[in-house]
N, C-alpha and C. Protein backbone atom coordinates (compact mmCIF):
# COMPACT_ATOMS: atom_id res chain seq x y z
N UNK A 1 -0.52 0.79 -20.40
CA UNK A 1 0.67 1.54 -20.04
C UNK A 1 0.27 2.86 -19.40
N UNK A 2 0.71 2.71 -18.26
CA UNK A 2 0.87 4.36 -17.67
C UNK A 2 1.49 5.54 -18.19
N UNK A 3 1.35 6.90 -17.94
CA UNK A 3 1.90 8.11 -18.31
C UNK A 3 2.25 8.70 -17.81
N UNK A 4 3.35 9.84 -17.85
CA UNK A 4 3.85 10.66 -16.74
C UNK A 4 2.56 11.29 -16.29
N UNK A 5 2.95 11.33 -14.45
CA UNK A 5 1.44 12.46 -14.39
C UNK A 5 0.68 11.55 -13.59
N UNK A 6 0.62 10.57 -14.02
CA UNK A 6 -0.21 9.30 -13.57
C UNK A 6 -0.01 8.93 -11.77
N UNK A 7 -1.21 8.57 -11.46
CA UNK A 7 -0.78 8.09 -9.90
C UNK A 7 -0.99 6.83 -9.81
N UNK A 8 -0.26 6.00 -9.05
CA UNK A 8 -0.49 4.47 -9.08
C UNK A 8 -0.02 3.96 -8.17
N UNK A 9 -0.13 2.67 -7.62
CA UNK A 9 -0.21 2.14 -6.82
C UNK A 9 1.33 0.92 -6.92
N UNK A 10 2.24 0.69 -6.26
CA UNK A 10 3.23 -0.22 -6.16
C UNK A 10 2.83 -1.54 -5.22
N UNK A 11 2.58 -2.33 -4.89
CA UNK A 11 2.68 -3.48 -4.32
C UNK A 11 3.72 -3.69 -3.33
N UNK A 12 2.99 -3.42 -2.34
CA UNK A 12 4.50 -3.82 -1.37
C UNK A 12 5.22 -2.46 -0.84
N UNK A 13 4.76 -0.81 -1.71
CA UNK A 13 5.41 0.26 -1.16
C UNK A 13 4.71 1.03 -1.43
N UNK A 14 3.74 1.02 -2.17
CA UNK A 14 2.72 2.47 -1.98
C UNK A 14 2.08 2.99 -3.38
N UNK A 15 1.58 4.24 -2.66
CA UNK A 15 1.46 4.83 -3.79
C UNK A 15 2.06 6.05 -4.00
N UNK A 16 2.15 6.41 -5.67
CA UNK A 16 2.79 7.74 -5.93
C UNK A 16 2.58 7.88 -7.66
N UNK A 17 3.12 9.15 -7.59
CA UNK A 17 3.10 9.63 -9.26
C UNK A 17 4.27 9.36 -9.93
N UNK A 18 4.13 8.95 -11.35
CA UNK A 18 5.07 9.10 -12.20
C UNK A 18 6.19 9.90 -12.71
N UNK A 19 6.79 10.26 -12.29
CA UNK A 19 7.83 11.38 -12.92
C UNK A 19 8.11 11.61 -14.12
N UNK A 20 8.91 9.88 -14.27
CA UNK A 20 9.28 10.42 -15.90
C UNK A 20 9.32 8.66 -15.99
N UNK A 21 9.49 8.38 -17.30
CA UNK A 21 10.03 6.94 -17.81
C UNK A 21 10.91 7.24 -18.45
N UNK A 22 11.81 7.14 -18.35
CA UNK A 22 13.24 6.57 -18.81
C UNK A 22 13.77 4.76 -19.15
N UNK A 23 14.45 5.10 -20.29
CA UNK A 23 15.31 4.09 -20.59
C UNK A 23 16.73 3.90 -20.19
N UNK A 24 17.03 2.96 -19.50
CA UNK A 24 17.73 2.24 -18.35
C UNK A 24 18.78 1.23 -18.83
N UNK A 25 19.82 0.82 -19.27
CA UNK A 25 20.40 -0.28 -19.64
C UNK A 25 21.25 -0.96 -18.10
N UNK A 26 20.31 -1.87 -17.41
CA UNK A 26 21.24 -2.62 -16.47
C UNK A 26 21.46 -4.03 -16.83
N UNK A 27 22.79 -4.27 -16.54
CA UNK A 27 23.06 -5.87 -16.57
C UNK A 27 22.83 -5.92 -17.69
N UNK A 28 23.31 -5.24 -18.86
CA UNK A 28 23.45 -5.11 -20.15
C UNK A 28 22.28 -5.27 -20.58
N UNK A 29 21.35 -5.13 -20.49
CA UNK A 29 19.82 -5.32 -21.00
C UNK A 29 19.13 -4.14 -20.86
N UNK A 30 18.22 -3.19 -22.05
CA UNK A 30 18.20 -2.16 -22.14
C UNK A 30 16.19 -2.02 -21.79
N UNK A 31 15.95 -1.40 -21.13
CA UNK A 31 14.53 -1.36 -21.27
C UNK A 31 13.84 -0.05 -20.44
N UNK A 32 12.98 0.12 -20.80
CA UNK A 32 11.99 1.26 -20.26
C UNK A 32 11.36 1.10 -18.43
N UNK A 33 11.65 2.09 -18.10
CA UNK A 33 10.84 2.30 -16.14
C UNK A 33 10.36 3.39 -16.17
N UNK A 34 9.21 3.23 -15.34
CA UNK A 34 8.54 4.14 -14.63
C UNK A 34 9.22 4.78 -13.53
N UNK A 35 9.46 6.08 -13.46
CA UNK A 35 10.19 6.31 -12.04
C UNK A 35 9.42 7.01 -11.28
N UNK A 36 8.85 6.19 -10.22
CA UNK A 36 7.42 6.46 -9.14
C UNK A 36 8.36 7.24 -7.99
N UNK A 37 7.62 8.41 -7.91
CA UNK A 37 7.55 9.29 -6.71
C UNK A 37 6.70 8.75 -5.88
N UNK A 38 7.16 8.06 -4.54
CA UNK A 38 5.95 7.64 -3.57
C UNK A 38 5.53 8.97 -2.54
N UNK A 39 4.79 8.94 -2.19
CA UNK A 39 3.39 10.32 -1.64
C UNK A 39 4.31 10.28 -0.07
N UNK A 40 4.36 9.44 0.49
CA UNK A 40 4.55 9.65 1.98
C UNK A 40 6.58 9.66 1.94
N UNK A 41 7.25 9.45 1.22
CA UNK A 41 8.12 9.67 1.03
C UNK A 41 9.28 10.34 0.36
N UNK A 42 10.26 10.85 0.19
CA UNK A 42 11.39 11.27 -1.14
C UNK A 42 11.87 10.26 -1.57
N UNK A 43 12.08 8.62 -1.66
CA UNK A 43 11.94 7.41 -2.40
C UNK A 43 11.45 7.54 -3.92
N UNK A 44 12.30 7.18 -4.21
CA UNK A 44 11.62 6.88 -6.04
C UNK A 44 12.14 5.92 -6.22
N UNK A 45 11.21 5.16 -6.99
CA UNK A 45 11.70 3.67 -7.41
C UNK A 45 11.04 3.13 -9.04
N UNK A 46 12.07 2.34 -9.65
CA UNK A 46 12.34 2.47 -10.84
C UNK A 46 11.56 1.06 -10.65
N UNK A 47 10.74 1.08 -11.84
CA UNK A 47 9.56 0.13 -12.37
C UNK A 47 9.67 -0.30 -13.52
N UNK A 48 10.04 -1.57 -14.08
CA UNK A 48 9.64 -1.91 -15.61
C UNK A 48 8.62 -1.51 -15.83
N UNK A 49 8.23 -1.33 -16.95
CA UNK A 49 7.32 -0.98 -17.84
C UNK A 49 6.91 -2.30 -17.85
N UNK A 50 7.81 -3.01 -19.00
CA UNK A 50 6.77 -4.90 -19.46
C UNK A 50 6.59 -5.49 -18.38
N UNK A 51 6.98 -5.50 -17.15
CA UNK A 51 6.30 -6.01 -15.74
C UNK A 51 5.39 -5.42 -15.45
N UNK A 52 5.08 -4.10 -15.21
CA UNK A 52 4.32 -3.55 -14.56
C UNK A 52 3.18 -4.49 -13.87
N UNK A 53 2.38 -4.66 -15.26
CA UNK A 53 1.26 -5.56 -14.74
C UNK A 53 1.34 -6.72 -14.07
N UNK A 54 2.29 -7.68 -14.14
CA UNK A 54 2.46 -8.72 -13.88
C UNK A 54 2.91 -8.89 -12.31
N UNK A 55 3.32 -7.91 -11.88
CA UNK A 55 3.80 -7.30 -10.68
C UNK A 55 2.49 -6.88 -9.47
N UNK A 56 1.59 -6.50 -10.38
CA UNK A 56 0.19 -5.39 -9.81
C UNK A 56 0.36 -4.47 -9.42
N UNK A 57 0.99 -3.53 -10.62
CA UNK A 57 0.68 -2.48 -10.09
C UNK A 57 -0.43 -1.70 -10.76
N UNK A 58 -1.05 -0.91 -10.35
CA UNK A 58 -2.45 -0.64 -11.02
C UNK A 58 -2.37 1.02 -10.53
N UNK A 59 -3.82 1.68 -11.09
CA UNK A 59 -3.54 2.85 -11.03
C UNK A 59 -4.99 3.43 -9.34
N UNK A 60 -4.39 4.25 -9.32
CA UNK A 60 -5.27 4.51 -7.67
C UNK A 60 -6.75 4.35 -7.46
N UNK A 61 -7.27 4.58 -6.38
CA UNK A 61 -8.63 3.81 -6.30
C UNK A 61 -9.38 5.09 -6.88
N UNK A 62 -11.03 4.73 -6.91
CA UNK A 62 -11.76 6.28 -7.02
C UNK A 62 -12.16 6.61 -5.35
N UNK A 63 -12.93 7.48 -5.72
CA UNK A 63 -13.52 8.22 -4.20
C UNK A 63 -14.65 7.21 -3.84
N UNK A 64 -15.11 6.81 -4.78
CA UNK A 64 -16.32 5.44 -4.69
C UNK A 64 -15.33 4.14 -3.57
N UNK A 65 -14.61 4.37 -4.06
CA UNK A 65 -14.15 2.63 -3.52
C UNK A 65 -13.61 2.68 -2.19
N UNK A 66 -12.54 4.04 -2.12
CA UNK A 66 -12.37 4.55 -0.88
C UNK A 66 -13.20 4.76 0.12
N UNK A 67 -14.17 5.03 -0.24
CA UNK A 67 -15.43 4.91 0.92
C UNK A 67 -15.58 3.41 1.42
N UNK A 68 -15.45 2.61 0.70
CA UNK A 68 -15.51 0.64 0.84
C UNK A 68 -14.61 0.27 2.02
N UNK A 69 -13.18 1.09 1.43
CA UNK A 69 -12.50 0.92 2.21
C UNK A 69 -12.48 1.25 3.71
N UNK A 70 -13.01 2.44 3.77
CA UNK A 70 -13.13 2.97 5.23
C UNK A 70 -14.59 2.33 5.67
N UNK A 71 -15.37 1.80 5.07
CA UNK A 71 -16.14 0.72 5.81
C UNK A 71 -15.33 -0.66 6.33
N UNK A 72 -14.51 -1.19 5.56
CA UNK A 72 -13.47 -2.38 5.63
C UNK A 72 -12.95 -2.02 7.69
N UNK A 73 -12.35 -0.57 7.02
CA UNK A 73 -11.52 -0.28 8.65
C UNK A 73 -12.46 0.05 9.79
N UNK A 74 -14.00 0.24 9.71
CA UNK A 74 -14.56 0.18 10.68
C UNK A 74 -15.29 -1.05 10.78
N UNK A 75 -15.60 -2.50 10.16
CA UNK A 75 -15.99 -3.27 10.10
C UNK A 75 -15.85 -4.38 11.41
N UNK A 76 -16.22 -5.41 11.58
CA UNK A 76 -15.61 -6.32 12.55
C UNK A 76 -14.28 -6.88 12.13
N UNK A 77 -13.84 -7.42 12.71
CA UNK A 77 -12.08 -7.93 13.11
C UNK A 77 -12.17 -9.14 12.11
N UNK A 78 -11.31 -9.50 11.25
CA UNK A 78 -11.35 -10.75 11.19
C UNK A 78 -11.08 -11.91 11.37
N UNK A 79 -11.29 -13.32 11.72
CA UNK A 79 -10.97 -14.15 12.57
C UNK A 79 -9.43 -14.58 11.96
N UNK A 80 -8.46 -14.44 13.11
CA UNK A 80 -7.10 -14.28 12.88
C UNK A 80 -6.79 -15.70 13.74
N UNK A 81 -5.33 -16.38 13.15
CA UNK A 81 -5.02 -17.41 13.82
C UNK A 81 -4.35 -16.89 15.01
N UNK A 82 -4.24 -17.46 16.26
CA UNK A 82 -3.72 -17.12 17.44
C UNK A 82 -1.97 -17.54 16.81
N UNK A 83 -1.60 -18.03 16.05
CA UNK A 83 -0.29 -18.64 15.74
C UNK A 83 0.19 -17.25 15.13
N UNK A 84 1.24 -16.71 15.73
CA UNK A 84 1.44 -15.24 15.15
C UNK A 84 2.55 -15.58 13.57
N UNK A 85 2.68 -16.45 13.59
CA UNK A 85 3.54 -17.18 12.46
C UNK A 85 2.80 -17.15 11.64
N UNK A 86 1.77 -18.03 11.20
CA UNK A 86 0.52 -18.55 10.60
C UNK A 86 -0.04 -16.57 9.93
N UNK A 87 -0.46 -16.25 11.26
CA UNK A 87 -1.22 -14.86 10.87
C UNK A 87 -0.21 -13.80 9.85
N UNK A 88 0.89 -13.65 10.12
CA UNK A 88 1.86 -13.39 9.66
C UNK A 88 1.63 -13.32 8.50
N UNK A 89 1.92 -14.65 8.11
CA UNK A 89 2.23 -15.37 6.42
C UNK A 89 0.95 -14.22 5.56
N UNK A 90 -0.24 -15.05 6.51
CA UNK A 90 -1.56 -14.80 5.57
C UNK A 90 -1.88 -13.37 5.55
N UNK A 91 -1.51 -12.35 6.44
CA UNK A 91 -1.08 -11.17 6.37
C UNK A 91 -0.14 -10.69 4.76
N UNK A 92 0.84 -11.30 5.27
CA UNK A 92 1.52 -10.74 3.84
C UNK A 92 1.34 -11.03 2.34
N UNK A 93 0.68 -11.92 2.67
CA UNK A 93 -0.32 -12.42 1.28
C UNK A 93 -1.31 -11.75 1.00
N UNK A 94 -2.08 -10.82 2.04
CA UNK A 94 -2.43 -9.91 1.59
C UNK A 94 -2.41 -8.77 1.34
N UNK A 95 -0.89 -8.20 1.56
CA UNK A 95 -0.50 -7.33 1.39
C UNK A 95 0.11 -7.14 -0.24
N UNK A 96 0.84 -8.81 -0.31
CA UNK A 96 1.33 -8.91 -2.00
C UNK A 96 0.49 -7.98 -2.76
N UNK A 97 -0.85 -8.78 -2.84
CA UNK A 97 -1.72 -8.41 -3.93
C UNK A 97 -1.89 -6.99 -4.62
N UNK A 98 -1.68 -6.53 -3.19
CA UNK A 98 -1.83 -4.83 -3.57
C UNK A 98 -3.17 -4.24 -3.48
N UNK A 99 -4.37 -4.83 -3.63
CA UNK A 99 -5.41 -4.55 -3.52
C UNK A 99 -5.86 -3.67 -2.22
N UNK A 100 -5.88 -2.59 -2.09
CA UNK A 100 -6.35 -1.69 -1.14
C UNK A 100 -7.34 -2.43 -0.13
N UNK A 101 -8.33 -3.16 -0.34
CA UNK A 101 -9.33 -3.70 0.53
C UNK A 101 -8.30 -4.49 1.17
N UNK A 102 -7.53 -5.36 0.84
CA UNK A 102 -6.93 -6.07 1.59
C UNK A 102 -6.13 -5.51 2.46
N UNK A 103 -5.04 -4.57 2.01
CA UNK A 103 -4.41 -3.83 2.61
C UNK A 103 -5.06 -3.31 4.26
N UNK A 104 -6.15 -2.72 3.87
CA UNK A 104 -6.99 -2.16 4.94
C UNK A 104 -7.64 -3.15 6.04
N UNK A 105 -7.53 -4.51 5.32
CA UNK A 105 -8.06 -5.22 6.39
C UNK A 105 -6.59 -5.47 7.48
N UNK A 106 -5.74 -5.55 6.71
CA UNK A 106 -4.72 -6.27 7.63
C UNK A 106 -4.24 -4.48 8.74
N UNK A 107 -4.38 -3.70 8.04
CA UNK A 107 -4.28 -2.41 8.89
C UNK A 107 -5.00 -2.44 10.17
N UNK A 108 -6.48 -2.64 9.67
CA UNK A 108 -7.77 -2.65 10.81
C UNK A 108 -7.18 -4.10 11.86
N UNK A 109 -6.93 -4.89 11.21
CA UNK A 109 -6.76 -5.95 12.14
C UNK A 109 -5.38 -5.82 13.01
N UNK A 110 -4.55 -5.87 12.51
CA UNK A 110 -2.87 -5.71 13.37
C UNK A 110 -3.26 -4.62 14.40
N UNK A 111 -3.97 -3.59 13.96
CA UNK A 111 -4.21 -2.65 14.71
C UNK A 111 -4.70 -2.97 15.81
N UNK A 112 -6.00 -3.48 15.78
CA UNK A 112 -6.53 -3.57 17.23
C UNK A 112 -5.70 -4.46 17.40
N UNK A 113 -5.45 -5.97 17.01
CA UNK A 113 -4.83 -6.68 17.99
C UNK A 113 -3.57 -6.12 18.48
N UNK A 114 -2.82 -5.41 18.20
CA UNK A 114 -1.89 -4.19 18.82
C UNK A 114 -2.61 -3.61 20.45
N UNK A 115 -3.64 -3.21 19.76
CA UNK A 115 -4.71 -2.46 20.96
C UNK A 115 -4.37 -3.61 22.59
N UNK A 116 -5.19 -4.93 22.11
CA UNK A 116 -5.35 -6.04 23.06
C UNK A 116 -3.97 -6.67 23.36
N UNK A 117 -3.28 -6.75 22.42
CA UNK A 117 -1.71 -7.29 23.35
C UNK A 117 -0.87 -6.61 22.14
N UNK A 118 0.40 -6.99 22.87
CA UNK A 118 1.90 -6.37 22.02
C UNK A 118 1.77 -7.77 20.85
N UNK A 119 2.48 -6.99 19.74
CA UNK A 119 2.74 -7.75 18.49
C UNK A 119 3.74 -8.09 18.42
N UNK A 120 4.57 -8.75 17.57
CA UNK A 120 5.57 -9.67 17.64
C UNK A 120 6.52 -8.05 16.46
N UNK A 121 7.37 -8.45 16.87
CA UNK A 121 8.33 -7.01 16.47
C UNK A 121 8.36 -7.74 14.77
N UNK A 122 8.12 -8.64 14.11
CA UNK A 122 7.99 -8.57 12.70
C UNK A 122 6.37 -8.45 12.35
N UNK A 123 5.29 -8.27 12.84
CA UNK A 123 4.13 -8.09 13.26
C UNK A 123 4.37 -6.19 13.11
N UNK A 124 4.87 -6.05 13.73
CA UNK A 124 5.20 -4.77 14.71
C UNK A 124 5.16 -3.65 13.21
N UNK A 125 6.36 -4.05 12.11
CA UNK A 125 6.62 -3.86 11.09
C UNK A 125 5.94 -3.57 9.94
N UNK A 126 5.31 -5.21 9.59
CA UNK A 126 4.34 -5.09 8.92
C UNK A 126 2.89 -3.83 9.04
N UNK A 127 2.66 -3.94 10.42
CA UNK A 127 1.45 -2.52 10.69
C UNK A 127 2.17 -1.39 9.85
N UNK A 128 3.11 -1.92 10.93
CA UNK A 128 4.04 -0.15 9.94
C UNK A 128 3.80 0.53 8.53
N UNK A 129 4.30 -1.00 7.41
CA UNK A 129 4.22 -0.50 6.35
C UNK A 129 2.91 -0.84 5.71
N UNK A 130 2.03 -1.45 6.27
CA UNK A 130 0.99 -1.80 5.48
C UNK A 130 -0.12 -0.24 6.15
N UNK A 131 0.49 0.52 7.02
CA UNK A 131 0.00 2.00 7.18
C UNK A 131 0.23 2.77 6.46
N UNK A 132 1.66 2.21 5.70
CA UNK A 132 1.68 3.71 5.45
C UNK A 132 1.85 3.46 3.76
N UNK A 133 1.88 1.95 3.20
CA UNK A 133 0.79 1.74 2.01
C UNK A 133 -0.70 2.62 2.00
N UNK A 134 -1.42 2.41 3.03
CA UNK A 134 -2.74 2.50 3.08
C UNK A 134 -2.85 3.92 2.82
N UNK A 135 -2.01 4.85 3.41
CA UNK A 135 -2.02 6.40 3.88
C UNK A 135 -1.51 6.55 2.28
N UNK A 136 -0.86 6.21 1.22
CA UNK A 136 -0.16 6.90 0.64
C UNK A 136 -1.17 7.13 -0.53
N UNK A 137 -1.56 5.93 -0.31
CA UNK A 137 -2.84 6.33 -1.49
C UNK A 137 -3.65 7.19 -1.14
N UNK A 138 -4.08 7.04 0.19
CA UNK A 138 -5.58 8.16 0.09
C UNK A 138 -5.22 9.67 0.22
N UNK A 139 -3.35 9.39 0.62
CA UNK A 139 -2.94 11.28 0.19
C UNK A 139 -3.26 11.34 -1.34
N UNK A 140 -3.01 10.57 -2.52
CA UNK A 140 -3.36 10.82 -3.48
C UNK A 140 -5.17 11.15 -3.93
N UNK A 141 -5.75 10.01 -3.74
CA UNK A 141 -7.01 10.11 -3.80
C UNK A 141 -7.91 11.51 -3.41
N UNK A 142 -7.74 12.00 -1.94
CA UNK A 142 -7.97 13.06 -1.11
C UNK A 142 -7.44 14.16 -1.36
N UNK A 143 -6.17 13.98 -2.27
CA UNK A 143 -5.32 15.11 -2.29
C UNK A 143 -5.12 15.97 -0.75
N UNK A 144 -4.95 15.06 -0.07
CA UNK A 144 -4.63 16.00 1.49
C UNK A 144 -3.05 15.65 1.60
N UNK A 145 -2.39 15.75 3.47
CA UNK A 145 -1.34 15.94 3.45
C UNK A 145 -1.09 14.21 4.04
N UNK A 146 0.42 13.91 4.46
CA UNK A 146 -0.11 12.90 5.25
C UNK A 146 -0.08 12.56 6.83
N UNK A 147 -0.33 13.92 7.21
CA UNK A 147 -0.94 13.95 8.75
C UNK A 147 -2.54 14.02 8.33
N UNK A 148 -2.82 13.76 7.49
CA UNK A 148 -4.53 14.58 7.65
C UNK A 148 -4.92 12.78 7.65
N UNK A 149 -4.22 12.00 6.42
CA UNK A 149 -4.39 10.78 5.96
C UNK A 149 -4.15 10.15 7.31
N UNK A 150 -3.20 10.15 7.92
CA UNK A 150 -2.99 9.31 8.84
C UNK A 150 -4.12 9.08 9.97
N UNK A 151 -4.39 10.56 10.00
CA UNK A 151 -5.76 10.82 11.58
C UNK A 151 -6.65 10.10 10.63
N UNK A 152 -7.34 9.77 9.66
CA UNK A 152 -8.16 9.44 8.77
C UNK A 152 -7.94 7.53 9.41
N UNK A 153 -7.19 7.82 9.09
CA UNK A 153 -7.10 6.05 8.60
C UNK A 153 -7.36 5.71 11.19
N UNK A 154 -6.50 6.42 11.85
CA UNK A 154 -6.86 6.22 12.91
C UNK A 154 -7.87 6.21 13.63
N UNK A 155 -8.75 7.60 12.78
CA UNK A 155 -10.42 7.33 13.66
C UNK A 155 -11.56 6.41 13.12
N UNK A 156 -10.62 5.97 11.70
CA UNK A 156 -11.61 4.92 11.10
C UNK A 156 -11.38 3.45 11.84
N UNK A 157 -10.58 3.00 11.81
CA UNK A 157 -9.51 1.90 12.82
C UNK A 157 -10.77 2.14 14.27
């Protein structure tokens, strides 16, 4: 279980700190959330507690791993299906997971292929938010702003 204070990672929207946990009764069922402040946004979003894990959400990377990562985004490309459907899918499958390495690959990759031709406007999207997943954590990690994160994540790309 997480604590207020705590920074962590959401699946699918980022990262941010804990505010507070509160107890919540919706749909007549009473239970405990995390209410996550995300870093690149004023968004807060209310988290079970007994999901948490089951969900993945986990708590932020170290400065060790972050370095992995920014090897990930300068690495070679990885072999992507020309079927922008296909690439798509397996894209967002790795975005589910939540796992930062993954995250970063699909960043590094949408990216350049962005570079070499136009992306498909749900393509287009995904870069979007799987950027600014990527950025939200390392404002936490770095403790910087997220213009500093963003040039970060671009000259690594």
């Amino acid at each position: 279980m997480f604590t207020i204070g705590e920074k962590i990672v959401y699946p699918m929207h980022g990262a941010g700190v804990i505010e507070t946990i509160e107890e919540k009764k919706i749909l007549g069922e009473s239970r405990r959330y995390y209410i996550l402040k995300l870093s690149c946004s004023d968004i807060k979003i209310m988290i079970p507690v007994d999901t948490s894990n089951d969900i993945g959400v986990r708590g932020i990377v170290s400065e060790e791993k972050l370095s992995c990562v920014f090897e990930i985004l300068h690495s070679k490309s990885s072999v992507m299906s020309t079927n922008w459907n296909r690439r798509y899918r397996e894209n967002m499958e790795k975005l589910k997971t939540g796992e930062i390495e993954e995250v970063a690959e699909v960043v590094r990759d949408l990216t350049r292929c962005e570079r070499d031709k136009k992306l498909s406007t749900g393509e287009k999207k995904m870069l979007i938010n799987a950027n600014q997943i990527l950025v939200s954590e390392i404002i936490l990690v770095k403790d910087i702003d997220q213009d500093a994160a963003t040039a970060i994540v671009d000259a690594a790309v």
